[in-house]
PDB file of N, CA and C in Angstrom:
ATOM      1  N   UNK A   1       0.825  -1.196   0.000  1.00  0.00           N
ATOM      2  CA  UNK A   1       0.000   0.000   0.000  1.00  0.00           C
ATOM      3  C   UNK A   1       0.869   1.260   0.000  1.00  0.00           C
ATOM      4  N   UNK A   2       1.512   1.117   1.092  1.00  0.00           N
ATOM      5  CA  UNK A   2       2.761   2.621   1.164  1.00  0.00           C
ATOM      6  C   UNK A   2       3.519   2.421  -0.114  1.00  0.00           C
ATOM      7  N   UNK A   3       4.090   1.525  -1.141  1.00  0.00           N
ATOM      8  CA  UNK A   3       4.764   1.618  -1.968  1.00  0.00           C
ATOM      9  C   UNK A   3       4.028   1.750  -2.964  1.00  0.00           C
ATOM     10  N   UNK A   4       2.532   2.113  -3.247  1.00  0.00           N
ATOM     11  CA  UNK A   4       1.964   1.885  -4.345  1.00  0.00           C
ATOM     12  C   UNK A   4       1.427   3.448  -4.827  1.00  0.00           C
ATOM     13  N   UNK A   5       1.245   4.181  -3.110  1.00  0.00           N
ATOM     14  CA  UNK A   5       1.034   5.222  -2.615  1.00  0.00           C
ATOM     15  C   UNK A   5       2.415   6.282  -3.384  1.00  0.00           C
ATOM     16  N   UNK A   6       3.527   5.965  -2.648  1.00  0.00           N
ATOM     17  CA  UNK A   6       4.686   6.673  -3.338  1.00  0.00           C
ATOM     18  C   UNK A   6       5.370   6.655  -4.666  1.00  0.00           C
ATOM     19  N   UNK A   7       4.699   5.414  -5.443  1.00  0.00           N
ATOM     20  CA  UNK A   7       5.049   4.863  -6.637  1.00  0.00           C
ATOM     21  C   UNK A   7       4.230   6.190  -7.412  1.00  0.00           C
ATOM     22  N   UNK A   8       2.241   5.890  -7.250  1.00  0.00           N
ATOM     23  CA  UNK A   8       1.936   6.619  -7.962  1.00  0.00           C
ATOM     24  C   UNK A   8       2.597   8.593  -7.407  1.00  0.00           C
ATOM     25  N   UNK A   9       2.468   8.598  -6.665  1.00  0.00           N
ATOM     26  CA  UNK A   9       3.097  10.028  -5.818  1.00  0.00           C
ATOM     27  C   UNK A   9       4.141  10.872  -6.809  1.00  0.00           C
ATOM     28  N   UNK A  10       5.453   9.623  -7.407  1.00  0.00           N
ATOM     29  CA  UNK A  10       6.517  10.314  -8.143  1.00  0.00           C
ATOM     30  C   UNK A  10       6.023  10.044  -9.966  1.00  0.00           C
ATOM     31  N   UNK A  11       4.693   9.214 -10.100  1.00  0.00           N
ATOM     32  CA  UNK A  11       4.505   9.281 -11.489  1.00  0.00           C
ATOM     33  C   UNK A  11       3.765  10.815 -11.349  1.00  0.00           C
ATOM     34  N   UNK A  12       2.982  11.187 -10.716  1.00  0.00           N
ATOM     35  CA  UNK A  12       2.166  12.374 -11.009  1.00  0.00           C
ATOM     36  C   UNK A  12       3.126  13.150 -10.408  1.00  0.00           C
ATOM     37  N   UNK A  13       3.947  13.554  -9.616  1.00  0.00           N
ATOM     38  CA  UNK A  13       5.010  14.675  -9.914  1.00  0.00           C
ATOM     39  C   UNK A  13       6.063  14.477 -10.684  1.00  0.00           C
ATOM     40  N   UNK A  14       6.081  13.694 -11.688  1.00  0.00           N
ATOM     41  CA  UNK A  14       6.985  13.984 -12.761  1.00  0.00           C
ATOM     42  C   UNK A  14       6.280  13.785 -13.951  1.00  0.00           C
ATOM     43  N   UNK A  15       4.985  13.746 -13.840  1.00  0.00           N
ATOM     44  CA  UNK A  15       4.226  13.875 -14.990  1.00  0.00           C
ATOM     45  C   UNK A  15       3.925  15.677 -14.995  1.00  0.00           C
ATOM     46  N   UNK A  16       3.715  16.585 -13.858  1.00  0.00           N
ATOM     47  CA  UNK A  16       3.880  17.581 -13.693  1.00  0.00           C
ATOM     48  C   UNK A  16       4.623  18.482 -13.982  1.00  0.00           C
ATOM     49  N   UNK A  17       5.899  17.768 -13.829  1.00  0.00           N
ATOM     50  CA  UNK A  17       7.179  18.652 -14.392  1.00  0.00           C
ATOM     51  C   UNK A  17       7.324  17.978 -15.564  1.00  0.00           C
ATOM     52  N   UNK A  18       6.638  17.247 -16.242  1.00  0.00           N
ATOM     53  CA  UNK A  18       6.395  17.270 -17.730  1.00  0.00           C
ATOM     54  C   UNK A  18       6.121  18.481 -18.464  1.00  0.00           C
ATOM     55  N   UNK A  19       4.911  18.214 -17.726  1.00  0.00           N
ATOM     56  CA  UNK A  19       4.093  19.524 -18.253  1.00  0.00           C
ATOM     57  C   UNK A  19       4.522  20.688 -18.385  1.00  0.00           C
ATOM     58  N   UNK A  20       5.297  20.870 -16.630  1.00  0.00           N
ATOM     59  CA  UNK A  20       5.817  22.566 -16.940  1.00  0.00           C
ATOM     60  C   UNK A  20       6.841  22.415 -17.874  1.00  0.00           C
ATOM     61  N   UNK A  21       7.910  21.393 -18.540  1.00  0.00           N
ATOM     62  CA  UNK A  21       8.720  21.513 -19.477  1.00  0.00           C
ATOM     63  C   UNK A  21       7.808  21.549 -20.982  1.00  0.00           C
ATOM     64  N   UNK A  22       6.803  21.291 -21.043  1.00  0.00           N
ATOM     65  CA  UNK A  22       5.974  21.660 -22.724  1.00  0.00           C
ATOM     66  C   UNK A  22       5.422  22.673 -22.177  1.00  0.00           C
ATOM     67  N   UNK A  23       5.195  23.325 -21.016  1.00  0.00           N
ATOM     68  CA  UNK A  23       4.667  24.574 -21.276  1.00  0.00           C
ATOM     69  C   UNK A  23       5.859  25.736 -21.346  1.00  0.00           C
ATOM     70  N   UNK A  24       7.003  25.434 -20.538  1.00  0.00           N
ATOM     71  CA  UNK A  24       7.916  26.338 -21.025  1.00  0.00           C
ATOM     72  C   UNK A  24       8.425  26.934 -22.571  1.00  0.00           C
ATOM     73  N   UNK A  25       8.491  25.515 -23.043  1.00  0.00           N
ATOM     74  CA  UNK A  25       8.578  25.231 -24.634  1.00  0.00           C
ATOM     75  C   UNK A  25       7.970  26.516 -25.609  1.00  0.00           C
ATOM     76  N   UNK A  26       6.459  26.415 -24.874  1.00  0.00           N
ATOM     77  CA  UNK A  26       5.843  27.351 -25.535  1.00  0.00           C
ATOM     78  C   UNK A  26       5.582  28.745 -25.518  1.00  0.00           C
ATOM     79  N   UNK A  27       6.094  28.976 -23.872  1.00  0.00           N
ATOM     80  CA  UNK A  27       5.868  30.035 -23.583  1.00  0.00           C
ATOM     81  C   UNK A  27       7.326  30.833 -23.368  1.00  0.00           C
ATOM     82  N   UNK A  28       8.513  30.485 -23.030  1.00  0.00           N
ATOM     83  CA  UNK A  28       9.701  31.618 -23.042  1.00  0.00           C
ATOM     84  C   UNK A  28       9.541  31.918 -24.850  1.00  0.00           C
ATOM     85  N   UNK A  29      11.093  33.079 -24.307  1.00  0.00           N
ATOM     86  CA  UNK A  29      11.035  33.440 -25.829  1.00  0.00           C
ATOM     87  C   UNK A  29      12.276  33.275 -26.462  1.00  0.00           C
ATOM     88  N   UNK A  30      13.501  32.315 -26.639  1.00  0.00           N
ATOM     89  CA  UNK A  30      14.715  32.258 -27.097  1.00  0.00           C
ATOM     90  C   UNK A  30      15.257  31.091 -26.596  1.00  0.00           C
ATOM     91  N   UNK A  31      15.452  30.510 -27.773  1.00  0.00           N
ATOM     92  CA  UNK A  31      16.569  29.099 -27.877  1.00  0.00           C
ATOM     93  C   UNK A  31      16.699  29.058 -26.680  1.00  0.00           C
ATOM     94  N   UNK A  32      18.007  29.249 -25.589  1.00  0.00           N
ATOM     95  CA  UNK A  32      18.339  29.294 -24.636  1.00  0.00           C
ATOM     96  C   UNK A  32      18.021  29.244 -23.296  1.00  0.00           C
ATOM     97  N   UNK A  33      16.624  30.069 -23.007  1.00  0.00           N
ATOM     98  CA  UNK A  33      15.468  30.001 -21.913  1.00  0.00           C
ATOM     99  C   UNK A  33      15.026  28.473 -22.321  1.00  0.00           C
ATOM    100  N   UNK A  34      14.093  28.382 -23.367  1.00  0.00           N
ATOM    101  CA  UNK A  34      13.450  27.176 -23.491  1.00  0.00           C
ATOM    102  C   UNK A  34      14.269  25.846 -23.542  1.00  0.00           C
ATOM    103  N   UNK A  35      15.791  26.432 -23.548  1.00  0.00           N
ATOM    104  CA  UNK A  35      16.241  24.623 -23.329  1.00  0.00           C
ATOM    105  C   UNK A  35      16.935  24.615 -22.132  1.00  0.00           C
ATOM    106  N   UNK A  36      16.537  25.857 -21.210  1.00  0.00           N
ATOM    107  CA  UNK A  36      17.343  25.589 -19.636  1.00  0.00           C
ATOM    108  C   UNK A  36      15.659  25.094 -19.240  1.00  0.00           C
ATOM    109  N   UNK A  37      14.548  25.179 -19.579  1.00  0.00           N
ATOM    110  CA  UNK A  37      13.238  25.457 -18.868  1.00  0.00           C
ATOM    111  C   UNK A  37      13.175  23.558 -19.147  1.00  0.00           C
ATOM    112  N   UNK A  38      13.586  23.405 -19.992  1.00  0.00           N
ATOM    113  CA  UNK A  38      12.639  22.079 -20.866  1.00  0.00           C
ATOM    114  C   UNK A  38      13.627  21.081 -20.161  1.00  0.00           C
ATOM    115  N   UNK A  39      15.133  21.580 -20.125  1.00  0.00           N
ATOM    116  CA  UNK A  39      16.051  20.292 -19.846  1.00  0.00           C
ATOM    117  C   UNK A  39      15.906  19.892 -18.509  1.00  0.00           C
ATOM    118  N   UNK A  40      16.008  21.231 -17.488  1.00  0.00           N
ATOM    119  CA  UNK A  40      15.752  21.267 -16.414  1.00  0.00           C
ATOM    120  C   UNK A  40      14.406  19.888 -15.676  1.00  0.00           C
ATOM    121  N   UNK A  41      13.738  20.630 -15.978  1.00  0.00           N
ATOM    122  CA  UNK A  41      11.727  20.278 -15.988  1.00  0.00           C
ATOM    123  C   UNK A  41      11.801  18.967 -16.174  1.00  0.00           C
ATOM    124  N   UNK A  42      12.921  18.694 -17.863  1.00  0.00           N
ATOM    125  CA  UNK A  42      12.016  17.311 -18.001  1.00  0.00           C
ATOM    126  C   UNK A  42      13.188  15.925 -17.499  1.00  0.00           C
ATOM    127  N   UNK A  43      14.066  16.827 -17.382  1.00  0.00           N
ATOM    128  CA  UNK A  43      15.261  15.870 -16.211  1.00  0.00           C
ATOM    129  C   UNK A  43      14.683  15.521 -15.070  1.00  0.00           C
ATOM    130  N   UNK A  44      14.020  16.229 -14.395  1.00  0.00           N
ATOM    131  CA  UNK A  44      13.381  15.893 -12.981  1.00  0.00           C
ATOM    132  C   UNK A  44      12.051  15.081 -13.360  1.00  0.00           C
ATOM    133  N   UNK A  45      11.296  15.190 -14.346  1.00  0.00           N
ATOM    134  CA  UNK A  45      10.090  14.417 -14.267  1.00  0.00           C
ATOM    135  C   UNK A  45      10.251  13.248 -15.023  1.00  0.00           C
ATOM    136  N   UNK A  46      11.034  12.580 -15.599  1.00  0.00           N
ATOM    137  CA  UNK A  46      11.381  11.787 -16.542  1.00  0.00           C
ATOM    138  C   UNK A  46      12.076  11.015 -15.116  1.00  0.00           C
ATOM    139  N   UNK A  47      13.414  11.645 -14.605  1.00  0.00           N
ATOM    140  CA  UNK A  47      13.926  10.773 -13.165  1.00  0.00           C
ATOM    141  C   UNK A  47      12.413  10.505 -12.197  1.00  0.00           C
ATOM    142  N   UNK A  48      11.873  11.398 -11.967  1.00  0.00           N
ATOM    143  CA  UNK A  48      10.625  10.975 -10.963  1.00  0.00           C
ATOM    144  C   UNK A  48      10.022   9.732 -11.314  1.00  0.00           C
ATOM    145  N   UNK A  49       9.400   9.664 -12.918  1.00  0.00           N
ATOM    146  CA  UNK A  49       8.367   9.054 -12.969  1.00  0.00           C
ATOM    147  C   UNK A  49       9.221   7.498 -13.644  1.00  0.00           C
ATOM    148  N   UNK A  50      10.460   7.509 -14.009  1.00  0.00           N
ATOM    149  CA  UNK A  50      11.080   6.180 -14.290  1.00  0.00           C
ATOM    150  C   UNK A  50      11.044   5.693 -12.802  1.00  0.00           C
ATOM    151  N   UNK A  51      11.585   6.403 -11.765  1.00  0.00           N
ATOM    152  CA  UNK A  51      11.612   6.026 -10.712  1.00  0.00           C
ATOM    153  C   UNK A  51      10.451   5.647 -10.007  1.00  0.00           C
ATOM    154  N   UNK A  52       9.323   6.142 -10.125  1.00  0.00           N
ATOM    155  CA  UNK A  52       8.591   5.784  -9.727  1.00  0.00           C
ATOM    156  C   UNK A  52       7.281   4.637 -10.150  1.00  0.00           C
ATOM    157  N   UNK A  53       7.691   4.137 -11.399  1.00  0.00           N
ATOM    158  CA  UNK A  53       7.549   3.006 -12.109  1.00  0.00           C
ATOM    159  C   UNK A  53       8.428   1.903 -11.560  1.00  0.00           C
ATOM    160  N   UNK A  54       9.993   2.319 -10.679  1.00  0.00           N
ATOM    161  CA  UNK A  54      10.682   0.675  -9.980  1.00  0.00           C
ATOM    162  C   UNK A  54      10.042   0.788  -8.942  1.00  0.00           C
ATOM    163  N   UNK A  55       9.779   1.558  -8.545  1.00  0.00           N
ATOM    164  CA  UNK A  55       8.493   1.231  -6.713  1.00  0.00           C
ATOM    165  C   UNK A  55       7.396   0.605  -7.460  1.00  0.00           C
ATOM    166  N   UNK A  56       6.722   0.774  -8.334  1.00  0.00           N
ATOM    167  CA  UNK A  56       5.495   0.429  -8.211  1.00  0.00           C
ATOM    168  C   UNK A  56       5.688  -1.270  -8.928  1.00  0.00           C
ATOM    169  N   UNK A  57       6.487  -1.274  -9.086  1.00  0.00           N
ATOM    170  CA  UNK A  57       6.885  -2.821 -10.385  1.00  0.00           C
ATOM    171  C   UNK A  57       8.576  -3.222  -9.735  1.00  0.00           C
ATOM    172  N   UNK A  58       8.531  -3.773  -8.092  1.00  0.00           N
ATOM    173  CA  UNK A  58       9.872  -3.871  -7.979  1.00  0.00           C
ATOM    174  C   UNK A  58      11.022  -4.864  -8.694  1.00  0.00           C
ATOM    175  N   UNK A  59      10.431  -5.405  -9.992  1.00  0.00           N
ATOM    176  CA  UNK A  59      10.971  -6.472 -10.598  1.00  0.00           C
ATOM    177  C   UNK A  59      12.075  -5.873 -11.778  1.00  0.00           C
ATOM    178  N   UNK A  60      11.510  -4.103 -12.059  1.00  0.00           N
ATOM    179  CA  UNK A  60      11.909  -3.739 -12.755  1.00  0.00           C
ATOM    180  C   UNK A  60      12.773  -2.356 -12.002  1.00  0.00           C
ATOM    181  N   UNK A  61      13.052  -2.607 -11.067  1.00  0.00           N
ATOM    182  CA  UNK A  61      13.939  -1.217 -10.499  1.00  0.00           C
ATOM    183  C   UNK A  61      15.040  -1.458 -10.742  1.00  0.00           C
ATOM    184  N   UNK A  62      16.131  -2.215 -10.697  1.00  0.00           N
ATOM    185  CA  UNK A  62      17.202  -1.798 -11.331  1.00  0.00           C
ATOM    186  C   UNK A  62      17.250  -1.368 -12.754  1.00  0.00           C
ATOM    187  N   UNK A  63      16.221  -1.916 -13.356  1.00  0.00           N
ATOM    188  CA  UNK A  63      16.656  -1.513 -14.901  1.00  0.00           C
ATOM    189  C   UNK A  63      15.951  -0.272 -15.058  1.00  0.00           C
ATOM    190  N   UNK A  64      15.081   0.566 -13.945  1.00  0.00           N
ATOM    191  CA  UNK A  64      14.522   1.887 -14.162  1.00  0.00           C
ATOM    192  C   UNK A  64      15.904   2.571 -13.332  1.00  0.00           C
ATOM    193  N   UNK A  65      16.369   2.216 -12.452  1.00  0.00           N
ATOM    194  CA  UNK A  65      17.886   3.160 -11.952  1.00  0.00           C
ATOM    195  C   UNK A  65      18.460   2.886 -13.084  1.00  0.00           C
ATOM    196  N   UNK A  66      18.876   1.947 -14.337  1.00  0.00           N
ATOM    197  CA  UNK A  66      20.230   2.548 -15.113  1.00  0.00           C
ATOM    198  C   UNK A  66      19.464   3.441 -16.122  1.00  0.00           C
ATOM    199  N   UNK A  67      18.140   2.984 -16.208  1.00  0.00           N
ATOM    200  CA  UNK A  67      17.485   4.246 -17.446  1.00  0.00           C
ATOM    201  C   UNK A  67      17.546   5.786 -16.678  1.00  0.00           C
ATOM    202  N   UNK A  68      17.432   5.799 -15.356  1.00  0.00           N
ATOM    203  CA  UNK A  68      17.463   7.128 -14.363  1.00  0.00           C
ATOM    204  C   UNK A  68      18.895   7.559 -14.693  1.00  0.00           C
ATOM    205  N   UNK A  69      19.715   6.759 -14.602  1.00  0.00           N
ATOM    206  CA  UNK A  69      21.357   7.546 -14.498  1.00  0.00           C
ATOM    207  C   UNK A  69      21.550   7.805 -16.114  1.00  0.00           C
ATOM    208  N   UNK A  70      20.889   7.213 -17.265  1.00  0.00           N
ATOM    209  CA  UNK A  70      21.638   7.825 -18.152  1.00  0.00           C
ATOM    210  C   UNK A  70      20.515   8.750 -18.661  1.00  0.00           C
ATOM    211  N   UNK A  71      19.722   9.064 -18.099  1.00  0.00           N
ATOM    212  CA  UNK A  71      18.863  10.613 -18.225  1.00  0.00           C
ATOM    213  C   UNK A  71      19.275  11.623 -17.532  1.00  0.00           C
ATOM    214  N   UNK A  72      20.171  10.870 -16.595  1.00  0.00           N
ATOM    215  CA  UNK A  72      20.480  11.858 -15.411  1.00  0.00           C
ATOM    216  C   UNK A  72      21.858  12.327 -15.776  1.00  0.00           C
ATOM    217  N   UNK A  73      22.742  11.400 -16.890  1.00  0.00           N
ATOM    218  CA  UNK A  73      24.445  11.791 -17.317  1.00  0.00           C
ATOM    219  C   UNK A  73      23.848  12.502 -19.269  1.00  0.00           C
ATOM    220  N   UNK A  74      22.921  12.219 -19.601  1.00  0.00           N
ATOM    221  CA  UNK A  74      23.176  12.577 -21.121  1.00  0.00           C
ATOM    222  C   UNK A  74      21.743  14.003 -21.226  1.00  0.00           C
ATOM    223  N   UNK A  75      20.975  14.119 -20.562  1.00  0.00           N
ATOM    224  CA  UNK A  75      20.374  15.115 -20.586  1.00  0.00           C
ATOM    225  C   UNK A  75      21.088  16.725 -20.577  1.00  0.00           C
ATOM    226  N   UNK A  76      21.782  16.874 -19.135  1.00  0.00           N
ATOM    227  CA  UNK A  76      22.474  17.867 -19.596  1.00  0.00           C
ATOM    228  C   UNK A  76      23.274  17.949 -20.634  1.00  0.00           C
ATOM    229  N   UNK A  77      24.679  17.211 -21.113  1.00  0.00           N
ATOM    230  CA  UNK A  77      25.530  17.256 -22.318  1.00  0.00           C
ATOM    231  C   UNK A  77      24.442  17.628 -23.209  1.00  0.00           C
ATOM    232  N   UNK A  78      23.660  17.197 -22.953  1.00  0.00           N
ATOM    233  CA  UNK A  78      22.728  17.125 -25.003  1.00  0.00           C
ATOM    234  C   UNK A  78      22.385  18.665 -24.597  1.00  0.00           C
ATOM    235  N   UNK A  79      21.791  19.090 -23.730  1.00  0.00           N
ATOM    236  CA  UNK A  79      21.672  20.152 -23.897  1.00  0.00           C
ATOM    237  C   UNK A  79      22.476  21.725 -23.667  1.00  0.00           C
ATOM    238  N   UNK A  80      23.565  21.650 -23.056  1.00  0.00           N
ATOM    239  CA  UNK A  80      24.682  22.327 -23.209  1.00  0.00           C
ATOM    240  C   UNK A  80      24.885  22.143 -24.621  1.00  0.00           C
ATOM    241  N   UNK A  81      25.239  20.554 -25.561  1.00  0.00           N
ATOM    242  CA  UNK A  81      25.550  20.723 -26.623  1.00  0.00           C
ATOM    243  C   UNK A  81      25.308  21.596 -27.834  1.00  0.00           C
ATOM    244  N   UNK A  82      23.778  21.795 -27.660  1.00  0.00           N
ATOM    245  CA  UNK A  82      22.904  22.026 -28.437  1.00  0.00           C
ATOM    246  C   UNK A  82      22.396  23.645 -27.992  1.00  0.00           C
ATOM    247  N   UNK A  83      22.600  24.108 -26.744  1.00  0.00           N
ATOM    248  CA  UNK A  83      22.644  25.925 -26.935  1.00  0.00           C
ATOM    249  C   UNK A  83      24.144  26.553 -27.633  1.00  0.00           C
ATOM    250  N   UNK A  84      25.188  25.504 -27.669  1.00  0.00           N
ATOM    251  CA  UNK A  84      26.420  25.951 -27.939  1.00  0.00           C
ATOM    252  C   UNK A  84      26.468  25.856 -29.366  1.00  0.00           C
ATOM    253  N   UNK A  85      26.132  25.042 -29.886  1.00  0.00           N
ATOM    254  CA  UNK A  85      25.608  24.651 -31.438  1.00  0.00           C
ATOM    255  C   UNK A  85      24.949  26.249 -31.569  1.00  0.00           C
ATOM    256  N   UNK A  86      23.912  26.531 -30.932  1.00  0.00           N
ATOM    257  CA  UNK A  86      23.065  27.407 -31.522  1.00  0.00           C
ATOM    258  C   UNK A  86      23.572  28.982 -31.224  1.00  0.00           C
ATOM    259  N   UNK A  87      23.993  28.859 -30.064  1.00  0.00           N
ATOM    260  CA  UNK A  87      24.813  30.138 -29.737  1.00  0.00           C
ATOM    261  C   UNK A  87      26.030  30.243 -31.099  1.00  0.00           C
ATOM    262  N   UNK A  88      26.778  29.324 -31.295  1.00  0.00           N
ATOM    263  CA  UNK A  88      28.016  29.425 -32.502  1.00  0.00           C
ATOM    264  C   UNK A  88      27.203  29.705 -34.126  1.00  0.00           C
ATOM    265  N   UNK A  89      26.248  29.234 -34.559  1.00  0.00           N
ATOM    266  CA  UNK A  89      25.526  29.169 -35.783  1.00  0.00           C
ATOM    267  C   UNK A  89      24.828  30.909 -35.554  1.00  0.00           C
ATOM    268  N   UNK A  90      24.463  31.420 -34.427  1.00  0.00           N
ATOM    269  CA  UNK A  90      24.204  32.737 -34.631  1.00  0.00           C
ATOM    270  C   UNK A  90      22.899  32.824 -34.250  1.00  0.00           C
ATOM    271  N   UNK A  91      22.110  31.993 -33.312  1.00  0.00           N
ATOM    272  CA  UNK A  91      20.971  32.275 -32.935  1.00  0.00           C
ATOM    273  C   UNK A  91      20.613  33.281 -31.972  1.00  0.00           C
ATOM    274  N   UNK A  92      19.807  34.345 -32.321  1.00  0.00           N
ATOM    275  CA  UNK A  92      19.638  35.654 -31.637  1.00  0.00           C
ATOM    276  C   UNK A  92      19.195  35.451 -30.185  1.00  0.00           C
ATOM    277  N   UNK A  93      19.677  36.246 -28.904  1.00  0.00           N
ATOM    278  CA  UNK A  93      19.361  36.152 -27.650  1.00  0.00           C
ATOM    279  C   UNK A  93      17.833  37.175 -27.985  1.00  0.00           C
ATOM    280  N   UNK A  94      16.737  37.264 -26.805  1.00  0.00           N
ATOM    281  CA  UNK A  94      15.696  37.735 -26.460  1.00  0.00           C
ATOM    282  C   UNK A  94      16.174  39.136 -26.392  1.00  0.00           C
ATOM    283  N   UNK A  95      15.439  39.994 -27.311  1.00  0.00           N
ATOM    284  CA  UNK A  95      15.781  41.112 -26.682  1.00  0.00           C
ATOM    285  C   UNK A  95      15.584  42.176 -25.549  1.00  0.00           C
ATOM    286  N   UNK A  96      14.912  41.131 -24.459  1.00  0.00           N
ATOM    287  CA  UNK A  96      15.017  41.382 -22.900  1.00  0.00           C
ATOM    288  C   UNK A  96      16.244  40.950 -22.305  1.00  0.00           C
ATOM    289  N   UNK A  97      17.163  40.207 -22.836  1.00  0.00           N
ATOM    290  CA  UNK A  97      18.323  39.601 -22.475  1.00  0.00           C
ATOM    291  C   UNK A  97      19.190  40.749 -21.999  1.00  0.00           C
ATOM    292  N   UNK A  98      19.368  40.758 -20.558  1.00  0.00           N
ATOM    293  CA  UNK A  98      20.306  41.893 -20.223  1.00  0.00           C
ATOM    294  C   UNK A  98      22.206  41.767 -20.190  1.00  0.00           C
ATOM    295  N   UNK A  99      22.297  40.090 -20.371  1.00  0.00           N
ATOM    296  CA  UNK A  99      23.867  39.912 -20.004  1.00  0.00           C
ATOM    297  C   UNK A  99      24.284  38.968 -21.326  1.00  0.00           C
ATOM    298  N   UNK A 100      25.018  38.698 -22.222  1.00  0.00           N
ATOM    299  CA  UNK A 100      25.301  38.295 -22.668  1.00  0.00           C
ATOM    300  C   UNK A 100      26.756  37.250 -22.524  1.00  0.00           C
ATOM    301  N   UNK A 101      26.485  36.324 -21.066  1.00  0.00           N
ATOM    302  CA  UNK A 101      27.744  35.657 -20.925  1.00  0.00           C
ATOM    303  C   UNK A 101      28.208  34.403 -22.071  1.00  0.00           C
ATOM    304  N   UNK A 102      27.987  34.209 -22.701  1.00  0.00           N
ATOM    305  CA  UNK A 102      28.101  33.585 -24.017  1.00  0.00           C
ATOM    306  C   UNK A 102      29.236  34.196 -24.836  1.00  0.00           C
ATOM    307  N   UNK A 103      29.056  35.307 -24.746  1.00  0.00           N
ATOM    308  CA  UNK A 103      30.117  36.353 -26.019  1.00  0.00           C
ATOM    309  C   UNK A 103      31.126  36.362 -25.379  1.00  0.00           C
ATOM    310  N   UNK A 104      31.628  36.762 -23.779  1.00  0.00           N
ATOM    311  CA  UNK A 104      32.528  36.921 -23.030  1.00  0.00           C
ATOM    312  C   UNK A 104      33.164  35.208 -22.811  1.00  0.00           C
ATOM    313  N   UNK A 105      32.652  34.185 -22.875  1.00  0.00           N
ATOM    314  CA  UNK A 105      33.161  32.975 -22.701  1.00  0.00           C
ATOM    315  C   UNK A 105      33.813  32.536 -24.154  1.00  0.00           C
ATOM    316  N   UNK A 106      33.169  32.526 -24.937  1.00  0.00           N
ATOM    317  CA  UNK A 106      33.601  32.561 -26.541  1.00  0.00           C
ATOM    318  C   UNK A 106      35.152  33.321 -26.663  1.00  0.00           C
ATOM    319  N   UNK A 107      34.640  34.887 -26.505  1.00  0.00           N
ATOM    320  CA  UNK A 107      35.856  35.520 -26.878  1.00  0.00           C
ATOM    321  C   UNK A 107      37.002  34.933 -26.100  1.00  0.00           C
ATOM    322  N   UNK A 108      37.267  34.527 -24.672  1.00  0.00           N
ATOM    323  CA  UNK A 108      38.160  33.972 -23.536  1.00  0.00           C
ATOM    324  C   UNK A 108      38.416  32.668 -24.240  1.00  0.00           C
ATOM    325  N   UNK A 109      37.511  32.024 -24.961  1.00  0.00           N
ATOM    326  CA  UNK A 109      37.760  30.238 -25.235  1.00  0.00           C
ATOM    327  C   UNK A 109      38.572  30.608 -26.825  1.00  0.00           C
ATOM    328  N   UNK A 110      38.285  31.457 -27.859  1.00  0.00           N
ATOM    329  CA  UNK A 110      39.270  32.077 -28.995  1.00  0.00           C
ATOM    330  C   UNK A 110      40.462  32.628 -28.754  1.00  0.00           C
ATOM    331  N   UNK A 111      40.602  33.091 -27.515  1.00  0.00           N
ATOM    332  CA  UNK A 111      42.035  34.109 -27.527  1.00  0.00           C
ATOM    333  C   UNK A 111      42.890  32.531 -26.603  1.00  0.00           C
ATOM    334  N   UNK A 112      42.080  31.877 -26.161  1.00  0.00           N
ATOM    335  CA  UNK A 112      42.985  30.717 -25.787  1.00  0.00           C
ATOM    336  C   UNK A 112      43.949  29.469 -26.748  1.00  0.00           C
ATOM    337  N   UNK A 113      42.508  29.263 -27.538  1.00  0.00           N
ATOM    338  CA  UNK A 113      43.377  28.946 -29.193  1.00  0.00           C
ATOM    339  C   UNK A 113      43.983  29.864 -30.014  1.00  0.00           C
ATOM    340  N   UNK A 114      43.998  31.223 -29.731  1.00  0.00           N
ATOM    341  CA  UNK A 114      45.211  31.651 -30.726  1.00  0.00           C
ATOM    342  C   UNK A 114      46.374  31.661 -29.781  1.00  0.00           C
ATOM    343  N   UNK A 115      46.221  31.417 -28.490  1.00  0.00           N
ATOM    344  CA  UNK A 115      47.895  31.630 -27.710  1.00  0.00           C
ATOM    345  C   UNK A 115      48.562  30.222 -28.184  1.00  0.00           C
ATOM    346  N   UNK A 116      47.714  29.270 -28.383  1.00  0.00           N
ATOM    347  CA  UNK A 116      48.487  27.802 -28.677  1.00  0.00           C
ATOM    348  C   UNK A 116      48.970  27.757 -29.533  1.00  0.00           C
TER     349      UNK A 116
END
């Protein structure tokens, strides 16, 4: 009962932070917001609700912990990968964007390959 209780508990809060990751999707306004909103969001509800599929089915919890750890090791990379992709190809920041630390890391990561 208590495990069936906490099983469903982490499917509906990470079906939640589903949600807020497709609603971020739709609602920021620039590459960059929407893939800190989406990666964020759907890292935590994707870990919740795998996880909470090995409570409710304990036959299958180890194989929902190695699907948890490699959502939990390749989610961020993919998405660092992929604002850096888009930041380098020239995708425009929001023009509410007040700091542009992207340009200042770039220029520091270029003047490092021309000292080599």
């Amino acid at each position: 009962m208590v495990r069936e209780i906490i099983g469903y508990f982490l499917l509906y809060f990470g079906a939640a932070f589903l949600f807020l990751g497709a609603f971020g999707l739709i609602r920021l306004p620039d590459l960059y917001t929407r893939m800190q909103a989406s990666t964020k969001s759907t890292t935590l509800g994707a870990l919740s609700s795998v996880i909470g599929v090995g409570v409710l089915y304990p036959q299958w919890f180890v194989k929902c912990l190695v699907v948890a750890l490699f959502i939990l090791l390749t989610a961020p990379v993919s998405s660092s990968a992929l604002m850096r992709a888009g930041y380098k190809s020239g995708v425009p920041l929001d023009k509410r964007t007040a700091v542009d630390k992207g340009k200042e890391f770039f220029e520091e990561e270029e003047e490092k390959e021309e000292q080599k």
